[in-house]
C-alpha atoms as a PDB file:
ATOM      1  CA  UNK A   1       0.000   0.000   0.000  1.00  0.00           C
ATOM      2  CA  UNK A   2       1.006   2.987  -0.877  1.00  0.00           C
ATOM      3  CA  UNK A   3       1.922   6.389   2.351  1.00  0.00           C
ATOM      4  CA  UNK A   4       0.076   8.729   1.322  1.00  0.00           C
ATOM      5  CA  UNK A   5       1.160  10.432   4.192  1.00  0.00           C
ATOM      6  CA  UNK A   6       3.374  14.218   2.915  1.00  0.00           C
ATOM      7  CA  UNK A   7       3.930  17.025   4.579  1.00  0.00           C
ATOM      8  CA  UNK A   8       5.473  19.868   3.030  1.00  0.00           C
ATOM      9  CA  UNK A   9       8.100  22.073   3.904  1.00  0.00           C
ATOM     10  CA  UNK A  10       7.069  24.675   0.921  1.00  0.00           C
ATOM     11  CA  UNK A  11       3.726  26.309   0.490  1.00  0.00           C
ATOM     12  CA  UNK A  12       2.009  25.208  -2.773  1.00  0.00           C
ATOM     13  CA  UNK A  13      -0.143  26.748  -5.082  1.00  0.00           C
ATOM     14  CA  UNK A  14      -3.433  24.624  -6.275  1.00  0.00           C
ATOM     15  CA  UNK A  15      -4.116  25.290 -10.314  1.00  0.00           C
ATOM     16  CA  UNK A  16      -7.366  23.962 -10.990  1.00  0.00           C
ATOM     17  CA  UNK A  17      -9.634  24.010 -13.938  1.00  0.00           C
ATOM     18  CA  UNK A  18     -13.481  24.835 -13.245  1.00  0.00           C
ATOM     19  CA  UNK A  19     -16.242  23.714 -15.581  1.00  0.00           C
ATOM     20  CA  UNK A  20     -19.988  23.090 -14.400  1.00  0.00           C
ATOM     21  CA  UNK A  21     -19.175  21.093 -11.081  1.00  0.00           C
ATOM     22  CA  UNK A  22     -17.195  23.318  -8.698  1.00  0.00           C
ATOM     23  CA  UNK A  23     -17.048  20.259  -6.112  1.00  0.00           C
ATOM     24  CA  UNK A  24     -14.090  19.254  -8.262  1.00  0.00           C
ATOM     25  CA  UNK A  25     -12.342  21.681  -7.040  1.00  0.00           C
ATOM     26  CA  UNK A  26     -12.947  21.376  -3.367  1.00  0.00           C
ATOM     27  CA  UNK A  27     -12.445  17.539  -3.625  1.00  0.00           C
ATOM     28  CA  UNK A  28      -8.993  18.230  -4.914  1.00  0.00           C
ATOM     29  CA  UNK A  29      -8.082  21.089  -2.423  1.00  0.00           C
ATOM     30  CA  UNK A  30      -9.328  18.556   0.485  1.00  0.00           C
ATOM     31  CA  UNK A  31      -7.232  15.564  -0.480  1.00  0.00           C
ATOM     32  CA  UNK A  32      -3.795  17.604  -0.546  1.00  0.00           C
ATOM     33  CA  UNK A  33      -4.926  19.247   2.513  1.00  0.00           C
ATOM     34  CA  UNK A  34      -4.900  15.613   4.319  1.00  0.00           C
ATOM     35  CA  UNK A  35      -2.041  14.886   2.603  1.00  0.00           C
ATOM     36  CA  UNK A  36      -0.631  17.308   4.747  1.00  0.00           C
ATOM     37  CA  UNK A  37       0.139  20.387   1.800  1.00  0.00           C
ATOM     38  CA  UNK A  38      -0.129  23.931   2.956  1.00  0.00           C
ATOM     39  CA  UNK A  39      -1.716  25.439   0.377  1.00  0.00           C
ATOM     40  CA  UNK A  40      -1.721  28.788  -0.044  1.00  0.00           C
ATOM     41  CA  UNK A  41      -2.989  30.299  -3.018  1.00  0.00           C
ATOM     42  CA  UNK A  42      -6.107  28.719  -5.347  1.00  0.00           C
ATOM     43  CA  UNK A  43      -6.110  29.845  -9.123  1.00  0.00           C
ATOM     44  CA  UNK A  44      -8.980  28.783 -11.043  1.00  0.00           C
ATOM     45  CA  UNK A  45      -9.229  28.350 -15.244  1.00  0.00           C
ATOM     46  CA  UNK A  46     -12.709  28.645 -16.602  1.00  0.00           C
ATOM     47  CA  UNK A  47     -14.274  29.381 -19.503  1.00  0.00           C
ATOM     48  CA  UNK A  48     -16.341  32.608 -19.842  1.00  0.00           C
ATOM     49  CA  UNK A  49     -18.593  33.725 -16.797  1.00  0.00           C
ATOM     50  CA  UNK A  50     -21.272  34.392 -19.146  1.00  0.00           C
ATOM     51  CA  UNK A  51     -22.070  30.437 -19.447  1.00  0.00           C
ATOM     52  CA  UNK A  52     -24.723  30.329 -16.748  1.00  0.00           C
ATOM     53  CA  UNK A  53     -23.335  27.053 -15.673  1.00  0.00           C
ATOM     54  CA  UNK A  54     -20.135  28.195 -15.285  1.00  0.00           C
ATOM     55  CA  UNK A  55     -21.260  31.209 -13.696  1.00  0.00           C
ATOM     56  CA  UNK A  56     -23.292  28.915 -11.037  1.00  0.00           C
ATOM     57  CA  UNK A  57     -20.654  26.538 -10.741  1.00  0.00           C
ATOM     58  CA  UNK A  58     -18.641  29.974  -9.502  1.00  0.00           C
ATOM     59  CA  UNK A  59     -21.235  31.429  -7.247  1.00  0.00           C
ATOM     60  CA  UNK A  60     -21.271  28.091  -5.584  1.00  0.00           C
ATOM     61  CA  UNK A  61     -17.449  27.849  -4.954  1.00  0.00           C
ATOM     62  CA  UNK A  62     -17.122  31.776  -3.922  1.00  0.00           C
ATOM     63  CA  UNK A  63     -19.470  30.884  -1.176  1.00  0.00           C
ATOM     64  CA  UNK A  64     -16.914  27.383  -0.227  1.00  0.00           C
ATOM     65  CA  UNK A  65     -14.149  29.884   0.117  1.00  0.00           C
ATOM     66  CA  UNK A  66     -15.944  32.627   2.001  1.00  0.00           C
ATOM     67  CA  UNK A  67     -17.212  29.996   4.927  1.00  0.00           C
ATOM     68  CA  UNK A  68     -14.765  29.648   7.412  1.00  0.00           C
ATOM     69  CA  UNK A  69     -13.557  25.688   7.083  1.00  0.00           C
ATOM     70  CA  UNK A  70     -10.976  26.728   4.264  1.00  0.00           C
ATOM     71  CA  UNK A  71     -10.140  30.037   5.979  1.00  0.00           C
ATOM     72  CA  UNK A  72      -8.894  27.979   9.379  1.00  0.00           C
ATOM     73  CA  UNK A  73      -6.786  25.789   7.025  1.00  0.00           C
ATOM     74  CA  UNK A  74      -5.221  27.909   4.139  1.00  0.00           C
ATOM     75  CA  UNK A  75      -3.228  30.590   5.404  1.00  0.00           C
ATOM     76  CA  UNK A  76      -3.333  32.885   3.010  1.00  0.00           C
ATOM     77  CA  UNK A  77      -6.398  31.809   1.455  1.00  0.00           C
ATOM     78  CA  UNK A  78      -6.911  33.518  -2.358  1.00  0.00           C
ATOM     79  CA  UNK A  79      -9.005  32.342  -5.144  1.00  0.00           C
ATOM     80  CA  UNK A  80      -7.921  33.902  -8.522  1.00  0.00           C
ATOM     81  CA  UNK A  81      -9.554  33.354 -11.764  1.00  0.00           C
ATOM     82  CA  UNK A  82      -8.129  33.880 -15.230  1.00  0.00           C
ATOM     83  CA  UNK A  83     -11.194  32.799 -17.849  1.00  0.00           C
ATOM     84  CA  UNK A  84      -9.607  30.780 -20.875  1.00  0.00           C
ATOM     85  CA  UNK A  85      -9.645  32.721 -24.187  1.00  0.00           C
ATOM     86  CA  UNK A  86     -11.839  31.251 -26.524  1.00  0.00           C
ATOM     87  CA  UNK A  87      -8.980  31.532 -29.517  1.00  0.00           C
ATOM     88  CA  UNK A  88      -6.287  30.054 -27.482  1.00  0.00           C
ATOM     89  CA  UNK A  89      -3.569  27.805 -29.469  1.00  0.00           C
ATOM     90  CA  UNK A  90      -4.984  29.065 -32.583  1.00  0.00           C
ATOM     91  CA  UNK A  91      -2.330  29.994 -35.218  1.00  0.00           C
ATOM     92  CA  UNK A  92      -4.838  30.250 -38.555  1.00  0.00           C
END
């Protein structure tokens, strides 16, 4: 069996992506949390907030970050979002 016991000497940064199901997110954040990383910042990809899903999806994981569970256990607890261009990679 694999230890999937880690603690970290370094903060990290958590790069996620975020579609229609912002739980994704959290379930990722929670499982390096028990793995012992101290997480620091959150940065989110997404496509545009004009997608009503998407913007849901956001709504829903704004008001994850503003309880106080991931406050007590991310120090410096920031959630930055960049939206992915719709013409990325695109050459032609």
């Amino acid at each position: 069996m694999a230890d999937t016991s880690h603690t970290s000497s370094t903060p990290a940064i958590l790069i996620a992506t975020l579609g229609g199901q912002p739980q994704v997110v959290t379930f990722a954040l929670d499982a390096l949390l028990a793995r012992g990383e101290e997480i620091n910042d959150v940065y989110l990809l997404h496509p545009s907030l004009a997608n009503p899903r998407t913007r849901q999806a956001w709504q829903r994981l704004q008001a994850e970050f503003t309880d106080d569970y991931y406050a007590l256990i991310v120090n410096h607890r920031t959630t930055r979002t960049a939206p992915a261009s719709e013409g990325a990679g695109n050459t032609g």
